[in-house]
PDB file of N, CA and C in Angstrom:
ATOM      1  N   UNK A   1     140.118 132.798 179.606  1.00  0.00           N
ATOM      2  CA  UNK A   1     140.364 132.511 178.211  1.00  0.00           C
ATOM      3  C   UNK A   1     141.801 132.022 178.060  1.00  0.00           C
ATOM      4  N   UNK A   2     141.844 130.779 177.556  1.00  0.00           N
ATOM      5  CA  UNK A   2     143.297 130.543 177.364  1.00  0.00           C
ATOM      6  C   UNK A   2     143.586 131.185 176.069  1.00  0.00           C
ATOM      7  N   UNK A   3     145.383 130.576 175.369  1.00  0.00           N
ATOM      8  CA  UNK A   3     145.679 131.462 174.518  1.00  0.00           C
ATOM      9  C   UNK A   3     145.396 131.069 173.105  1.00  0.00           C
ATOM     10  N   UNK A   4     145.210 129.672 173.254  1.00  0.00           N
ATOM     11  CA  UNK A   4     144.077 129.587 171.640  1.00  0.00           C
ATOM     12  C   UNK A   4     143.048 130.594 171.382  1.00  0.00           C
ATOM     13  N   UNK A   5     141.796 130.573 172.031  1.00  0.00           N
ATOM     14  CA  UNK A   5     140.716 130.876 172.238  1.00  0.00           C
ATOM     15  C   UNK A   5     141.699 132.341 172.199  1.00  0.00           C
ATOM     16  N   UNK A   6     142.402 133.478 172.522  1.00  0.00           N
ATOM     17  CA  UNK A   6     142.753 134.109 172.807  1.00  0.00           C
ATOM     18  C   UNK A   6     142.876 134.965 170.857  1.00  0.00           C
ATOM     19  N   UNK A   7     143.918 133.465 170.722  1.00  0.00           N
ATOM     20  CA  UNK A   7     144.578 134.062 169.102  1.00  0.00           C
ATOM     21  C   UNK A   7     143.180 133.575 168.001  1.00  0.00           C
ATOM     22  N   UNK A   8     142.234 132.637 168.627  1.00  0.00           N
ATOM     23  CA  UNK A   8     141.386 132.809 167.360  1.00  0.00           C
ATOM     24  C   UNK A   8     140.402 133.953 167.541  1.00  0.00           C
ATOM     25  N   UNK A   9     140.254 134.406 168.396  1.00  0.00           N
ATOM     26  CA  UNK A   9     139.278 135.942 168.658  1.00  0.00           C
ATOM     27  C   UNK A   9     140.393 136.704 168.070  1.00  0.00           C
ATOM     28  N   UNK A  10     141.140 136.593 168.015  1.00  0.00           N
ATOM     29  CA  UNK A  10     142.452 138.351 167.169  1.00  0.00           C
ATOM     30  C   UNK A  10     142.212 137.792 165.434  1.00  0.00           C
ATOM     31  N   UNK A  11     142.587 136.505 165.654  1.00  0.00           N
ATOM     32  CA  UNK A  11     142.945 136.001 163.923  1.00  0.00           C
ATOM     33  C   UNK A  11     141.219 136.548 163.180  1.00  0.00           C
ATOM     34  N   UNK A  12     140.307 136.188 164.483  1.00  0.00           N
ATOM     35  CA  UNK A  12     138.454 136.502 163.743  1.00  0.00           C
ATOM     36  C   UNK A  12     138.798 138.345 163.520  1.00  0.00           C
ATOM     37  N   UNK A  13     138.614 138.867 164.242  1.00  0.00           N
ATOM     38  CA  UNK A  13     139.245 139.953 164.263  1.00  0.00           C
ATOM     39  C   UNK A  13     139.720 140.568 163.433  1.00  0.00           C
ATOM     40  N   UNK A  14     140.821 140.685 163.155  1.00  0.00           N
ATOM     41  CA  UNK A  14     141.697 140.784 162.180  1.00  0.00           C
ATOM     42  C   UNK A  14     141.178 140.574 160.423  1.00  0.00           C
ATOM     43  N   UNK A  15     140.500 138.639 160.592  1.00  0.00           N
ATOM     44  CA  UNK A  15     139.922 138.752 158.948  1.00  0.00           C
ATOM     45  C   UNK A  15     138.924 139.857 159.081  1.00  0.00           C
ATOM     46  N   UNK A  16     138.069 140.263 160.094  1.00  0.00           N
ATOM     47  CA  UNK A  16     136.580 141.102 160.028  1.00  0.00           C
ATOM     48  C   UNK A  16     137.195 142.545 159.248  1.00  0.00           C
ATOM     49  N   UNK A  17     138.314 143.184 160.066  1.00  0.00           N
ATOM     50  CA  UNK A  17     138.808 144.305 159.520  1.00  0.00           C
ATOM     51  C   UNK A  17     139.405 144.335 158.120  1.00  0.00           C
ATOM     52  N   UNK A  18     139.873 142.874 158.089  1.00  0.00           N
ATOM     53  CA  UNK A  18     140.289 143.147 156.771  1.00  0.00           C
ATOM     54  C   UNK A  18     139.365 143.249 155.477  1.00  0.00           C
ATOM     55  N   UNK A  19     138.490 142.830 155.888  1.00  0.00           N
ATOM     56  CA  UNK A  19     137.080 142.264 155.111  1.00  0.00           C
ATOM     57  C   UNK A  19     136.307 143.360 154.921  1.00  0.00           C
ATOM     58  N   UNK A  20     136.381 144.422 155.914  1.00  0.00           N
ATOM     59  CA  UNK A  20     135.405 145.536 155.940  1.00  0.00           C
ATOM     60  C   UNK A  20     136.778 146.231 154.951  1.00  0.00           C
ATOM     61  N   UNK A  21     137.744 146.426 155.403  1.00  0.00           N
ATOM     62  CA  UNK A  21     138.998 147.416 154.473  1.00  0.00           C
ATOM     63  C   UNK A  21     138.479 146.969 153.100  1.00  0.00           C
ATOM     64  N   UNK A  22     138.236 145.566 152.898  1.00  0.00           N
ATOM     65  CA  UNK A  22     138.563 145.326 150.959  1.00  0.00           C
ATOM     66  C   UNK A  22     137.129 146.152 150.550  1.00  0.00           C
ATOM     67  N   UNK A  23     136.363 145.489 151.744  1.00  0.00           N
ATOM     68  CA  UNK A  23     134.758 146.234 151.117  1.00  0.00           C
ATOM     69  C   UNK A  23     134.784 148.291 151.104  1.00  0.00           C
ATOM     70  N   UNK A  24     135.491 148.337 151.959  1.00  0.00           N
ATOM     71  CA  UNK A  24     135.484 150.108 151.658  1.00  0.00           C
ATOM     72  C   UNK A  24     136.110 150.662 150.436  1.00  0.00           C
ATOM     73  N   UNK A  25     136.889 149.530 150.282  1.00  0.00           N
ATOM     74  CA  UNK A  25     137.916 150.082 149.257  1.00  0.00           C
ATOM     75  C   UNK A  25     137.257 149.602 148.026  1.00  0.00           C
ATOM     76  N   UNK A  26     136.400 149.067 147.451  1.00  0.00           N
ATOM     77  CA  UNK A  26     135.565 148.736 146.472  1.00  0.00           C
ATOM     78  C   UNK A  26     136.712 147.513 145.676  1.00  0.00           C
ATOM     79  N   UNK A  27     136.944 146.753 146.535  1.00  0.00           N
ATOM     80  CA  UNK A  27     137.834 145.718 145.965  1.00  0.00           C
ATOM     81  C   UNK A  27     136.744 144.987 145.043  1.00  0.00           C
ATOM     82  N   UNK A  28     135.252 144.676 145.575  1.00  0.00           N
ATOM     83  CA  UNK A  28     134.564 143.786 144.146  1.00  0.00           C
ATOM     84  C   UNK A  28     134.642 144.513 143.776  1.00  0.00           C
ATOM     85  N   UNK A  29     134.492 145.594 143.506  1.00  0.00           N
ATOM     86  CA  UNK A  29     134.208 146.603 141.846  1.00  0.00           C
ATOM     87  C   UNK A  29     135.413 146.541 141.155  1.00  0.00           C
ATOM     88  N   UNK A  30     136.707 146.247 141.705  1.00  0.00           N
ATOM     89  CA  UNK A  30     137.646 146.048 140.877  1.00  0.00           C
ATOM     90  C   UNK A  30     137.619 144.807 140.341  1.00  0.00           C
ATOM     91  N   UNK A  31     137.332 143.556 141.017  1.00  0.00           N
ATOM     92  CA  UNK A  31     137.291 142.459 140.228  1.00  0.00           C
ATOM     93  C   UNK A  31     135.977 142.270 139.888  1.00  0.00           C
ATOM     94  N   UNK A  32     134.911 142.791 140.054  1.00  0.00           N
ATOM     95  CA  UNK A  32     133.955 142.759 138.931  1.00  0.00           C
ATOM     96  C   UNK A  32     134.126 143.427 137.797  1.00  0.00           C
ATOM     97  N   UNK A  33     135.106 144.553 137.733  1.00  0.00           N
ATOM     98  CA  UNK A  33     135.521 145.570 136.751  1.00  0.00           C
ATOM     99  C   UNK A  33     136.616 144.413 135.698  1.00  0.00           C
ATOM    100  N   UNK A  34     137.433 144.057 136.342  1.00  0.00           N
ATOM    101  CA  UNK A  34     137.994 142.939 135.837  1.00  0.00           C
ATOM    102  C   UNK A  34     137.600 141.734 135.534  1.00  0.00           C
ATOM    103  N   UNK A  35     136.869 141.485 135.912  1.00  0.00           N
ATOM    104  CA  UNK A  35     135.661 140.219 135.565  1.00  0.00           C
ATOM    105  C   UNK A  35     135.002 140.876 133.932  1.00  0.00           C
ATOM    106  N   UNK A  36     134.437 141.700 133.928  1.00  0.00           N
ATOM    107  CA  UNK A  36     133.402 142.331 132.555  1.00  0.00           C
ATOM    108  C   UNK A  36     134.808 142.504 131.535  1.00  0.00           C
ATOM    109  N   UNK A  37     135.823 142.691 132.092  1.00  0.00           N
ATOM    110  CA  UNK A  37     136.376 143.275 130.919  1.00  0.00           C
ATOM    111  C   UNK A  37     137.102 141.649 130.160  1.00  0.00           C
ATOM    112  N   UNK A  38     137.097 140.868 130.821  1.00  0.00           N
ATOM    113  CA  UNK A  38     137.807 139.798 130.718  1.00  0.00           C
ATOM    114  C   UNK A  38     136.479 138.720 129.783  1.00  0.00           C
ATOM    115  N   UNK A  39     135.341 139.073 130.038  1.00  0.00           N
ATOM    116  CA  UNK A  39     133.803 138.365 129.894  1.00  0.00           C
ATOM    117  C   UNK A  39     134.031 139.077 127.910  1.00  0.00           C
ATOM    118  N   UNK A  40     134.509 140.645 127.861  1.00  0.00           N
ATOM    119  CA  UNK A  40     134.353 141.250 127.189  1.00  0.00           C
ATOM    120  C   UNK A  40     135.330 140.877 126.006  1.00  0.00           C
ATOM    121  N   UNK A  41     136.630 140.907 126.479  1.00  0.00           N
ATOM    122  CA  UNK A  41     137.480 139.697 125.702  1.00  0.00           C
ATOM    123  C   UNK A  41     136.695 138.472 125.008  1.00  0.00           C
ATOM    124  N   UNK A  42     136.600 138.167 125.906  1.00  0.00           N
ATOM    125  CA  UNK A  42     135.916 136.441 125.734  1.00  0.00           C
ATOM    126  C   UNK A  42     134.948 136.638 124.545  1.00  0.00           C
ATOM    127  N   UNK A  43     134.253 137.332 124.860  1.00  0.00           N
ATOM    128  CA  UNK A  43     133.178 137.526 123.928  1.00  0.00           C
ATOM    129  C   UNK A  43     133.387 137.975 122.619  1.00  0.00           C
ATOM    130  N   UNK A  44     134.895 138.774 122.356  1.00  0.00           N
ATOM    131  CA  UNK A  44     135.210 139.409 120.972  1.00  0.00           C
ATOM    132  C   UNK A  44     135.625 138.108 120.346  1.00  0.00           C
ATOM    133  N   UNK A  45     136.550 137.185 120.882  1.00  0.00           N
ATOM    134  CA  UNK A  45     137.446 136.297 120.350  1.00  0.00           C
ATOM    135  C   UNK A  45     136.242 135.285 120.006  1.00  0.00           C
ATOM    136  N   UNK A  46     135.013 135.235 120.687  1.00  0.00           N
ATOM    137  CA  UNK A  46     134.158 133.997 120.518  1.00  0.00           C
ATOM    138  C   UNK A  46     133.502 134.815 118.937  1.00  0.00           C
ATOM    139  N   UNK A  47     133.185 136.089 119.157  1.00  0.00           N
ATOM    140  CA  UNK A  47     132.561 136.533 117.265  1.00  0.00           C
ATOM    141  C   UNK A  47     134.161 136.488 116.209  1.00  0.00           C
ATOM    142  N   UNK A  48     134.750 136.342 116.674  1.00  0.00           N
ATOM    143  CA  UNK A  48     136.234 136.832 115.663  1.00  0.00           C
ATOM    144  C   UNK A  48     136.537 135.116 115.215  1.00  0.00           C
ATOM    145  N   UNK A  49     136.270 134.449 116.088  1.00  0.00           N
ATOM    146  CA  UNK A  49     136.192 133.031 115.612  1.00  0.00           C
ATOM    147  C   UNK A  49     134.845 132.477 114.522  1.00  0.00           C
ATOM    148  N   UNK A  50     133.257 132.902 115.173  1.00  0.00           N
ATOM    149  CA  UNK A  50     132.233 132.987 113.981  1.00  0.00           C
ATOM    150  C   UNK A  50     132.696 133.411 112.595  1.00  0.00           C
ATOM    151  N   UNK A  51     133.357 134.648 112.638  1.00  0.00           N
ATOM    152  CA  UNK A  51     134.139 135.308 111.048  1.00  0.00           C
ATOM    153  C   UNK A  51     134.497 135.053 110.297  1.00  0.00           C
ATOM    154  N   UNK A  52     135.453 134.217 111.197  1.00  0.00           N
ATOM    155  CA  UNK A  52     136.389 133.444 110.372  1.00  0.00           C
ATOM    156  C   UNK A  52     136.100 131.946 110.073  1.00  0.00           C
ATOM    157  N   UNK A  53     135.181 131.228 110.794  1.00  0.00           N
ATOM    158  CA  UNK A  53     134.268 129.741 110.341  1.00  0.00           C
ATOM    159  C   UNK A  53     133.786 130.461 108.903  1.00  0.00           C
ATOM    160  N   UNK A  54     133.059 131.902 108.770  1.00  0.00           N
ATOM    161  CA  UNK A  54     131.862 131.900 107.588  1.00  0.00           C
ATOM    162  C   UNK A  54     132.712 131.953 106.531  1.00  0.00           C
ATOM    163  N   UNK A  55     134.071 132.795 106.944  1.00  0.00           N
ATOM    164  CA  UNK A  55     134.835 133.027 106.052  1.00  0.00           C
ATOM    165  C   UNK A  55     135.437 131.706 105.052  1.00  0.00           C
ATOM    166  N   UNK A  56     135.874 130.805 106.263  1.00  0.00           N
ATOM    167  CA  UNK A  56     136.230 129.351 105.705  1.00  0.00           C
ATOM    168  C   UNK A  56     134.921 128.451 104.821  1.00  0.00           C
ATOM    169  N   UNK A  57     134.365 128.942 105.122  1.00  0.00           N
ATOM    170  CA  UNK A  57     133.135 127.751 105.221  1.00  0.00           C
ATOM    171  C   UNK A  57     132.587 128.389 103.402  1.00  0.00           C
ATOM    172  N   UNK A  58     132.961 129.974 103.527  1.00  0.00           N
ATOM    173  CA  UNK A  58     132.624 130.652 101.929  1.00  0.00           C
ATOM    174  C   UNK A  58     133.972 130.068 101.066  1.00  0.00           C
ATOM    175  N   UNK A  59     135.198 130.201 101.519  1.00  0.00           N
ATOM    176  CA  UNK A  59     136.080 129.924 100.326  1.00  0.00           C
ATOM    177  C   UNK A  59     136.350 128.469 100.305  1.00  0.00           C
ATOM    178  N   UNK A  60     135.652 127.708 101.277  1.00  0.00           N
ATOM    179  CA  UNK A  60     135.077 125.792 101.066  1.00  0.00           C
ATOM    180  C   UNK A  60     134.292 125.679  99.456  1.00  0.00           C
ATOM    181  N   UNK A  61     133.390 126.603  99.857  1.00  0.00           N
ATOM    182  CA  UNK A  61     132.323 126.599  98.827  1.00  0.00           C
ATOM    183  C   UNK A  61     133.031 126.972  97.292  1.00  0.00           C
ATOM    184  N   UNK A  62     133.776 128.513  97.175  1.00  0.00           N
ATOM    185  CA  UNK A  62     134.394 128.508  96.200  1.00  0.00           C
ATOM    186  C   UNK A  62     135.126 127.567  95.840  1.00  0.00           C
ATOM    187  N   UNK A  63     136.060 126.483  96.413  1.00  0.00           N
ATOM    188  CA  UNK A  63     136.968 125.576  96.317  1.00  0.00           C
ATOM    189  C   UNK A  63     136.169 124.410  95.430  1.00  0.00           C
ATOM    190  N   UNK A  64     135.761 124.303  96.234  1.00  0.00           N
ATOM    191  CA  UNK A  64     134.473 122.901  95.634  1.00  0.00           C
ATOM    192  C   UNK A  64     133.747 123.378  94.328  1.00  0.00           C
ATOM    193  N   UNK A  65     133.712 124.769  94.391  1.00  0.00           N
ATOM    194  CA  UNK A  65     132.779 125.174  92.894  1.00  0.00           C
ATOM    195  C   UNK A  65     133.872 124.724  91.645  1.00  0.00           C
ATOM    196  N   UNK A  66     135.026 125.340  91.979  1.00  0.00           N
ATOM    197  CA  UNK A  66     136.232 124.973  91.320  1.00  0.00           C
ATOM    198  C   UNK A  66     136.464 123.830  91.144  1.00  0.00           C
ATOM    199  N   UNK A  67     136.610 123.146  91.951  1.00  0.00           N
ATOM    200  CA  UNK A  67     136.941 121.736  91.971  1.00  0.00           C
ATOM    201  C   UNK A  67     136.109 120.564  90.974  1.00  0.00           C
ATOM    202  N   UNK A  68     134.738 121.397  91.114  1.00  0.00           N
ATOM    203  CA  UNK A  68     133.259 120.766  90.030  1.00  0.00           C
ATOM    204  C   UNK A  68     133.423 120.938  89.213  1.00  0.00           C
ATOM    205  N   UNK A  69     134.511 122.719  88.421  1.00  0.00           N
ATOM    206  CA  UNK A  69     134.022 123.043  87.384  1.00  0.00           C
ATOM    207  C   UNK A  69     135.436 122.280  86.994  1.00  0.00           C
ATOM    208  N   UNK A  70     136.648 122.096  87.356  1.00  0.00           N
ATOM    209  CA  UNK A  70     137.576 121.131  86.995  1.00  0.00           C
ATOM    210  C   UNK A  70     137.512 120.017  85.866  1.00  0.00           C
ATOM    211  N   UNK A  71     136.849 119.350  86.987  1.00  0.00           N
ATOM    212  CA  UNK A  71     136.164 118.187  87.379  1.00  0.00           C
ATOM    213  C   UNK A  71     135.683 117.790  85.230  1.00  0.00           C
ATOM    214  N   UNK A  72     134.312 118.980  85.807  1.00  0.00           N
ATOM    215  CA  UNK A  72     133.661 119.054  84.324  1.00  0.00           C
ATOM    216  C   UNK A  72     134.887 119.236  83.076  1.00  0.00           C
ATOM    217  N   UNK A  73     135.169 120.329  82.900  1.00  0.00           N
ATOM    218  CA  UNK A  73     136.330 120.181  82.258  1.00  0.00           C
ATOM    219  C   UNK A  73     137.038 119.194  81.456  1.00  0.00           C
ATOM    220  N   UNK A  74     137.708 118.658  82.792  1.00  0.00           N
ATOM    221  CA  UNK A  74     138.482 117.171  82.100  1.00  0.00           C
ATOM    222  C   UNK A  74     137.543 116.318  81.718  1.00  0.00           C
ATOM    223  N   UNK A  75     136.426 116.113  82.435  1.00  0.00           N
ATOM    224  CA  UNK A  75     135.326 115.237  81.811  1.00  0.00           C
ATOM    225  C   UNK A  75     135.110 115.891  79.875  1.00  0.00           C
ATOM    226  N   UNK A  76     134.891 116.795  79.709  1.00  0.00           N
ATOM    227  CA  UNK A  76     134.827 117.435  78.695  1.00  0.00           C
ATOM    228  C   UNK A  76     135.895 117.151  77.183  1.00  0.00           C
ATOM    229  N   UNK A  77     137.025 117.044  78.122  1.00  0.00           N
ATOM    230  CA  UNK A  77     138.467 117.005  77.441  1.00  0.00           C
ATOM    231  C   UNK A  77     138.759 115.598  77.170  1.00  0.00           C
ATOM    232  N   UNK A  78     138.063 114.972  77.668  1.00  0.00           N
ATOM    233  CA  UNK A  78     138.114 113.075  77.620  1.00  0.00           C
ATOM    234  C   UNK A  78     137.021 112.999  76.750  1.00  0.00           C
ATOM    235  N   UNK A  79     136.154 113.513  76.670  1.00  0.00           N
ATOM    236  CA  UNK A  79     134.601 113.126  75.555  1.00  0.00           C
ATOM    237  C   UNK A  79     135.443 113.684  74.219  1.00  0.00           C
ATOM    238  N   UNK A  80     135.959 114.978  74.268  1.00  0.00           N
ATOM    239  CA  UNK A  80     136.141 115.217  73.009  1.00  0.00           C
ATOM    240  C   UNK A  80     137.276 114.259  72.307  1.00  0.00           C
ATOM    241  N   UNK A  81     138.328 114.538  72.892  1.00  0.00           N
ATOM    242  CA  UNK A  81     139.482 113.234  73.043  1.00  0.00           C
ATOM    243  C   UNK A  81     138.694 112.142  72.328  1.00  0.00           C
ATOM    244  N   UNK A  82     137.955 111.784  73.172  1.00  0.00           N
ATOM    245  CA  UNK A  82     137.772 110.279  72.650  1.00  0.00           C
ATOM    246  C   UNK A  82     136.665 110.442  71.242  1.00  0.00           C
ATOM    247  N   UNK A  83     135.972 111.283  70.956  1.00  0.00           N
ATOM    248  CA  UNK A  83     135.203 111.834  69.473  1.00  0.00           C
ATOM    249  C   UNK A  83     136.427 111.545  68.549  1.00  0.00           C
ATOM    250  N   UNK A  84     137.300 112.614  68.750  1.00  0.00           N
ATOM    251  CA  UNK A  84     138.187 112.750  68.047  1.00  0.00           C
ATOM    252  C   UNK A  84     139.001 111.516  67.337  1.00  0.00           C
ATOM    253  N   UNK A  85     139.152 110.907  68.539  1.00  0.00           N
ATOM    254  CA  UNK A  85     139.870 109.323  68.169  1.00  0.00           C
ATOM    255  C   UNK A  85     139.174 108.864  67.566  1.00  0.00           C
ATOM    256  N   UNK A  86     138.040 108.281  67.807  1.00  0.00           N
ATOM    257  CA  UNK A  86     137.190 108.038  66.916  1.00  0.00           C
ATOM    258  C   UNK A  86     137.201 108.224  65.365  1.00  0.00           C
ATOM    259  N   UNK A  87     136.989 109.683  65.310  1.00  0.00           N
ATOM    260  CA  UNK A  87     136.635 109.782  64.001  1.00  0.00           C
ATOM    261  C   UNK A  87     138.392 109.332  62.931  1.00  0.00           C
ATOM    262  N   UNK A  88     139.326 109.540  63.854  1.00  0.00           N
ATOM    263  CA  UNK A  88     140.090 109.428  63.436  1.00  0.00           C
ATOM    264  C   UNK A  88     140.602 108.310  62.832  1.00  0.00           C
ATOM    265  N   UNK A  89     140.121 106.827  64.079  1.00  0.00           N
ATOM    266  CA  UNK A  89     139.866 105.632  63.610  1.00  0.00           C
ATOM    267  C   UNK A  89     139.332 105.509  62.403  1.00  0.00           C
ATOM    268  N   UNK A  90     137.833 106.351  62.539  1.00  0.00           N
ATOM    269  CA  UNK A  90     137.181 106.112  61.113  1.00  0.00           C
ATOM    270  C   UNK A  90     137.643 106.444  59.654  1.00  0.00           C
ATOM    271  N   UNK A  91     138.158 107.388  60.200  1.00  0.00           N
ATOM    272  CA  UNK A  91     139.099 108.180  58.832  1.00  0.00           C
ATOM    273  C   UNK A  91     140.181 106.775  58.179  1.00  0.00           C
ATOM    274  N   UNK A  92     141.207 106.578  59.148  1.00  0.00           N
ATOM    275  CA  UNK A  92     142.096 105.533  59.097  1.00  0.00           C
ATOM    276  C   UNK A  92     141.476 104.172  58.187  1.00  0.00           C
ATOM    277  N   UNK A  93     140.082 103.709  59.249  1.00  0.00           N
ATOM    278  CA  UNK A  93     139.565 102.855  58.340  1.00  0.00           C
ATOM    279  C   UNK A  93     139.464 102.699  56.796  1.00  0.00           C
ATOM    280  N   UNK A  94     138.680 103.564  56.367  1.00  0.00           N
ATOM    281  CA  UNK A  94     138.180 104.338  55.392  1.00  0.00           C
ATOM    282  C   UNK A  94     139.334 104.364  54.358  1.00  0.00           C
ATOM    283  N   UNK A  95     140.553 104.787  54.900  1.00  0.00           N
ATOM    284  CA  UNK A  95     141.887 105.121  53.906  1.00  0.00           C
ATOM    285  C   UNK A  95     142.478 103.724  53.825  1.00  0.00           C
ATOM    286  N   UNK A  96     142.069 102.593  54.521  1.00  0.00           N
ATOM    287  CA  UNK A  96     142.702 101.537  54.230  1.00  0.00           C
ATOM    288  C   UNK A  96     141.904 100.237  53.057  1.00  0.00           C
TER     289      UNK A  96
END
């Protein structure tokens, strides 16, 4: 055996033990443990974001109700306005 062949049988070696050490030591269960909790995150921030869309998406709706009933309003305030002128014209007429 020369000394390649020599150092890749130690380097094989070596990963095998280390490989069996992580597995005794329940190294996936720590990063699967860390994996779920991280999945678990993920998953709060993905409903905490839904919340807050319904939330937006409800005071859209109030906004716009407002915005209609505005809307109506000044429409309202221009009809009478313009009655008013009107009659006022007519009045004017009338006195002349």
């Amino acid at each position: 055996m020369d000394a390649t062949s020599l150092a890749t049988l130690w380097a094989t070696v070596a990963l095998v033990i280390f490989l069996g050490i992580a597995i005794y030591i329940k190294v996936p269960g720590l990063i699967a443990k860390g994996l779920d909790a991280r999945a678990a995150k993920i998953s709060n921030e993905l409903e905490e974001a839904r919340r807050l869309r319904e939330e937006a998406q409800q005071l859209l709706g109030q906004y716009q109700k407002k915005r209609k009933e505005a809307e109506q309003e000044a429409a309202d305030i221009v009809a009478a306005a313009k009655r008013e002128a009107e009659l006022l014209a007519t009045e004017a007429h009338k006195k002349t």
